[in-house]
N, C-alpha and C. Protein backbone atom coordinates (compact mmCIF):
# COMPACT_ATOMS: atom_id res chain seq x y z
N UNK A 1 -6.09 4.30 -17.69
CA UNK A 1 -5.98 3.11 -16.88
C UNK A 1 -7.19 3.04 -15.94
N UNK A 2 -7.61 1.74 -15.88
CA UNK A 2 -8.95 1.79 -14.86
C UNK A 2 -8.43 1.22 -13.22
N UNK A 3 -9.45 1.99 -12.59
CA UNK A 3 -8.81 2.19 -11.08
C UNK A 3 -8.40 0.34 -10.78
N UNK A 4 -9.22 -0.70 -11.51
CA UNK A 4 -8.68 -1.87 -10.77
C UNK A 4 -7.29 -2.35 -11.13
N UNK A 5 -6.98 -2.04 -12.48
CA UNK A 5 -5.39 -1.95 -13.16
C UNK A 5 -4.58 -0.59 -12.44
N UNK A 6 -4.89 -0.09 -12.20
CA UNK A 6 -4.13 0.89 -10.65
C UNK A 6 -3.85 0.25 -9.82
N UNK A 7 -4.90 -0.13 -8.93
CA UNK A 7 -4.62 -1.58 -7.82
C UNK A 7 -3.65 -2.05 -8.00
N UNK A 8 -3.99 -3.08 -8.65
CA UNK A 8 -3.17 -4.28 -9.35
C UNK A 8 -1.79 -3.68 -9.93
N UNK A 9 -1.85 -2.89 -10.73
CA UNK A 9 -0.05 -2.57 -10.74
C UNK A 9 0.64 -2.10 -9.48
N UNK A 10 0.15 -1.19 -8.53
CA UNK A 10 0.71 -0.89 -7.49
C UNK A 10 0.99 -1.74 -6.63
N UNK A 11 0.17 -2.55 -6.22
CA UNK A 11 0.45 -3.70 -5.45
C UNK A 11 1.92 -5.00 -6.25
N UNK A 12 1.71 -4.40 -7.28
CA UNK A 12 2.91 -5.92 -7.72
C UNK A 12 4.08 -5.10 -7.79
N UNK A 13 3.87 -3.82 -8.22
CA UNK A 13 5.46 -2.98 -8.29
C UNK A 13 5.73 -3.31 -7.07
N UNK A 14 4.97 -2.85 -5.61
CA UNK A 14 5.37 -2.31 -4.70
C UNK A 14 5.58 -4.10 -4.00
N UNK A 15 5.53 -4.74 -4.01
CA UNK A 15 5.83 -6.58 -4.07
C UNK A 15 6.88 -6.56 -4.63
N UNK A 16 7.43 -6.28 -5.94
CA UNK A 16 8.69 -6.48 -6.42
C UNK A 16 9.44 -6.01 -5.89
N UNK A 17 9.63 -4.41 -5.60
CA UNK A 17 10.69 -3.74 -4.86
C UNK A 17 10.29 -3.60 -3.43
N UNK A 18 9.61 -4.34 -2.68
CA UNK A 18 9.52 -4.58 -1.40
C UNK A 18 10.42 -5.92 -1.01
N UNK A 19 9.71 -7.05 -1.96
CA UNK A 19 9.84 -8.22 -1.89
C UNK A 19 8.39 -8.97 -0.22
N UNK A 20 7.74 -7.94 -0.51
CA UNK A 20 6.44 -8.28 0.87
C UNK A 20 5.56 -8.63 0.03
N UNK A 21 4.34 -9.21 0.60
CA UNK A 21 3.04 -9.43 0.43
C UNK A 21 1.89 -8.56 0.38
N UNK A 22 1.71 -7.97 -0.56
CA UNK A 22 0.04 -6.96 -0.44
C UNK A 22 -0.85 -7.70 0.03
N UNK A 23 -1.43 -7.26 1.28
CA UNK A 23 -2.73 -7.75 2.30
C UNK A 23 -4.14 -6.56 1.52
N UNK A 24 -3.64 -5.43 1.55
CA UNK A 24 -4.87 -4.64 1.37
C UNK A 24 -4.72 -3.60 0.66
N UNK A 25 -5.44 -2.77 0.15
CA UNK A 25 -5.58 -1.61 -0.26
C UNK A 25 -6.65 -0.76 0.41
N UNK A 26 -5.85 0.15 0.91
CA UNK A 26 -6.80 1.28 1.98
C UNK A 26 -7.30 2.49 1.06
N UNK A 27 -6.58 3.17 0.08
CA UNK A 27 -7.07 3.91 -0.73
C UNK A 27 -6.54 4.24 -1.59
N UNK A 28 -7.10 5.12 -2.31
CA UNK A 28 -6.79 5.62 -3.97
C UNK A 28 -7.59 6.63 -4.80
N UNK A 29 -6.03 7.21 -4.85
CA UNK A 29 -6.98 8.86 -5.67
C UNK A 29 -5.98 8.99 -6.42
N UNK A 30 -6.27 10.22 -6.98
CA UNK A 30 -5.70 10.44 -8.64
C UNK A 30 -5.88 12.02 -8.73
N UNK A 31 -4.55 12.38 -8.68
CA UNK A 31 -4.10 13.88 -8.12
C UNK A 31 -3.26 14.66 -9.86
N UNK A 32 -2.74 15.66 -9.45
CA UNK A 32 -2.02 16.20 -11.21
C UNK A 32 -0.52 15.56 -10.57
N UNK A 33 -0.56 14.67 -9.72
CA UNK A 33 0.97 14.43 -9.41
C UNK A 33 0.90 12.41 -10.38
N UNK A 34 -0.11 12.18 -10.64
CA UNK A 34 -0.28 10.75 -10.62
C UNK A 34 -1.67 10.11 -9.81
N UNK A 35 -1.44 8.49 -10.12
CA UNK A 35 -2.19 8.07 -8.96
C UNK A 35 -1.37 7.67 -7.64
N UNK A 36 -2.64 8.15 -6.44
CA UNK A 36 -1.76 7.35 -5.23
C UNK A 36 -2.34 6.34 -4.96
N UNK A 37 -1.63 5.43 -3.90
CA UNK A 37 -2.26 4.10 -3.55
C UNK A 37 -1.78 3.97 -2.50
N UNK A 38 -2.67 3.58 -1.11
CA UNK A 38 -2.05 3.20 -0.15
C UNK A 38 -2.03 1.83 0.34
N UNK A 39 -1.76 1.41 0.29
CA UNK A 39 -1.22 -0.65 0.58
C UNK A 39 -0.75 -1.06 1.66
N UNK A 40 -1.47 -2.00 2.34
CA UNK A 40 -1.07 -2.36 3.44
C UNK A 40 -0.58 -3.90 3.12
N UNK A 41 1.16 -4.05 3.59
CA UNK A 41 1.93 -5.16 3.13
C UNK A 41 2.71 -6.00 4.68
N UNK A 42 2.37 -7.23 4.18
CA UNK A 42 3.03 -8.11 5.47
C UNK A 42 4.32 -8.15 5.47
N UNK A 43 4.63 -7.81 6.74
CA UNK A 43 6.21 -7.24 6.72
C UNK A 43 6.79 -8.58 7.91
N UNK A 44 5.88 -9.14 8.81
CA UNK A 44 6.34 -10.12 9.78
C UNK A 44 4.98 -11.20 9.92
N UNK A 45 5.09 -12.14 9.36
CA UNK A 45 3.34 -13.68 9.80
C UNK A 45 4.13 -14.03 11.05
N UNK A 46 3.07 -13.89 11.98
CA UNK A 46 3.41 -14.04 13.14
C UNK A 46 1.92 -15.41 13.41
N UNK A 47 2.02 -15.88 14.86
CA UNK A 47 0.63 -16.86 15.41
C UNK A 47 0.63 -16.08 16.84
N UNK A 48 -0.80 -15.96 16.69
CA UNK A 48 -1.39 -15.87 16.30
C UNK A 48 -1.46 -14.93 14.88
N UNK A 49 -2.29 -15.08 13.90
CA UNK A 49 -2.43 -13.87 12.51
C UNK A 49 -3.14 -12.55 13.42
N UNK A 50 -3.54 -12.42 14.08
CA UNK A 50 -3.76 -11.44 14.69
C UNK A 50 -2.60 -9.71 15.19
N UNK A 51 -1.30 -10.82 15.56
CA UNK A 51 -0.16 -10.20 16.04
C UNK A 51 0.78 -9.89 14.95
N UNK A 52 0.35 -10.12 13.51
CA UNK A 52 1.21 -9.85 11.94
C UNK A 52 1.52 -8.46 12.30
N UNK A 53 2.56 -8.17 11.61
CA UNK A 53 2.86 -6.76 11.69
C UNK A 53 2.81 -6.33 9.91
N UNK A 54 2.14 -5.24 10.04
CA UNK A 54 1.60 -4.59 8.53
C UNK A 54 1.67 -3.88 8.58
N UNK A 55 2.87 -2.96 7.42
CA UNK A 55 3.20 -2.07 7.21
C UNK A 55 2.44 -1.12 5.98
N UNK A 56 2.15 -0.11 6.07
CA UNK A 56 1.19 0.59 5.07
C UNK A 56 2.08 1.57 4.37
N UNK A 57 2.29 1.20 3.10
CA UNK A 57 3.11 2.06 2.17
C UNK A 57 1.93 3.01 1.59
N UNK A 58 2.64 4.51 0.65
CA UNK A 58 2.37 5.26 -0.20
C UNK A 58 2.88 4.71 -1.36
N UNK A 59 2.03 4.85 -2.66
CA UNK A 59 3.13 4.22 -3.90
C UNK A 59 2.12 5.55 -4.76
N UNK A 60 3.54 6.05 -5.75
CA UNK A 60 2.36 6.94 -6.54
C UNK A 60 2.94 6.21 -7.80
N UNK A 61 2.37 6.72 -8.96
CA UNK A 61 2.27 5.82 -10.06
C UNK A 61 2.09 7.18 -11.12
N UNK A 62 2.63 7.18 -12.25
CA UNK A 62 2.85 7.88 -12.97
C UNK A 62 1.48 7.54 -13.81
N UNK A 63 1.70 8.85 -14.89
CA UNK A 63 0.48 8.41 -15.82
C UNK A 63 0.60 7.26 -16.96
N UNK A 64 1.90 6.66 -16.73
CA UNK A 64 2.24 6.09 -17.99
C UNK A 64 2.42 4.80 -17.15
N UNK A 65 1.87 4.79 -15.98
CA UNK A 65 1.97 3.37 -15.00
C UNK A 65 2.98 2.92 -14.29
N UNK A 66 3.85 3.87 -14.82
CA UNK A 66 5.29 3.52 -13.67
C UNK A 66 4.95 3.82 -12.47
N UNK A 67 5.88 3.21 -11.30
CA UNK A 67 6.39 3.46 -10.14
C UNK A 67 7.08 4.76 -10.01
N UNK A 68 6.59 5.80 -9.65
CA UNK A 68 7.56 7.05 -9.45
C UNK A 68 8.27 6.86 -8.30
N UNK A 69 7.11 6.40 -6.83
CA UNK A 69 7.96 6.58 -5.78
C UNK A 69 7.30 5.60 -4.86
N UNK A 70 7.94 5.36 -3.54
CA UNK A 70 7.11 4.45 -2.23
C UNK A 70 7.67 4.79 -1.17
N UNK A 71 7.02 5.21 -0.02
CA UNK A 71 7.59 5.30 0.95
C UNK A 71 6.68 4.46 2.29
N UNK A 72 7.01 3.69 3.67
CA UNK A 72 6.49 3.47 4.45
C UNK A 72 6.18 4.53 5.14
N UNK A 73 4.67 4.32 5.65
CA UNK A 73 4.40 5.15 6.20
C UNK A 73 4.14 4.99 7.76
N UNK A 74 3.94 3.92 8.39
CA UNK A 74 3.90 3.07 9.17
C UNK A 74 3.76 1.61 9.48
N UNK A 75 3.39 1.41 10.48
CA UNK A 75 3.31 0.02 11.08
C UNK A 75 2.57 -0.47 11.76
N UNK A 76 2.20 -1.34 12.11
CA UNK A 76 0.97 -1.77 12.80
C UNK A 76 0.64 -3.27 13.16
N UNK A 77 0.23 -3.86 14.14
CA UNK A 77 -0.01 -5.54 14.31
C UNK A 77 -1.70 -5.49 13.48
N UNK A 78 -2.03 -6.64 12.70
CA UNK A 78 -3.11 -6.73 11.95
C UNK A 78 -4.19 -6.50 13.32
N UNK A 79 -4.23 -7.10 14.17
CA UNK A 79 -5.73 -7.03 15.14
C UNK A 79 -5.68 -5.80 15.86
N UNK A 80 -4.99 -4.79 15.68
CA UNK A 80 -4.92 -3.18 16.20
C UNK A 80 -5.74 -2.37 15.10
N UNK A 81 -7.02 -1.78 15.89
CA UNK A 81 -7.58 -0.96 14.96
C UNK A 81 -6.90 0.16 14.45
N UNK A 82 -8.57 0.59 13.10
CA UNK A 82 -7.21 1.51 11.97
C UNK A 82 -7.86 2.71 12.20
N UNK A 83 -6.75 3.86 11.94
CA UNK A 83 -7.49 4.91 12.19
C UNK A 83 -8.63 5.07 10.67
N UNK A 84 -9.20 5.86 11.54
CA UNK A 84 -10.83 6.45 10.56
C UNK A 84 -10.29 7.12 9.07
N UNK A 85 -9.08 7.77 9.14
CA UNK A 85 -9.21 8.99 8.35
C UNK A 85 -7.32 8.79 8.14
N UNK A 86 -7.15 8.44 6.77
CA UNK A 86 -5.69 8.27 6.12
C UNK A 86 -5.44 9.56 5.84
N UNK A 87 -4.09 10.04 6.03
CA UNK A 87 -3.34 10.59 5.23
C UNK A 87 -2.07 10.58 4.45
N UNK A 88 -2.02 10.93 3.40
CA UNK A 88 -1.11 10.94 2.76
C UNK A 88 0.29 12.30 2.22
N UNK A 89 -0.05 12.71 3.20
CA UNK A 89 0.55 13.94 3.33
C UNK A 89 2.51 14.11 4.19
């Protein structure tokens, strides 16, 4: 699978069983567990768009493209800076 069909499936699994909006993708690697993906999804559109609240999931993805797992990892208003350095741990 090529990393942009990674993207793209993670973001729509994690849309289906969210039922949220994928805003972003912060990162992506590819471990002996799967791929991970971290996604940042609109959880509240607020006005100003500044004050949105965006929640950043983990989604890992099997080798065969499934959804293994998702968990939130936090939260955040969109105009609050991001930290430098993700983890997924």
């Amino acid at each position: 699978m090529e990393l942009k069909e990674v993207i793209e499936k993670a973001k729509s699994d994690l849309a289906v069983a969210t039922g949220l909006k994928p805003v972003s993708v912060v990162q992506v690697f590819k471990d002996k567990e799967g791929w991970h993906v971290l996604v940042e999804m609109l959880e509240m559109s607020r006005i100003p768009p500044a004050t949105d609240v965006l929640g950043e999931y983990h989604v890992l993805l099997g080798e065969d493209d499934t959804m293994l797992r998702f968990e939130r990892k936090r939260t955040r208003l969109r105009g609050e800076p991001t930290e430098a350095q993700y983890s997924l741990v």
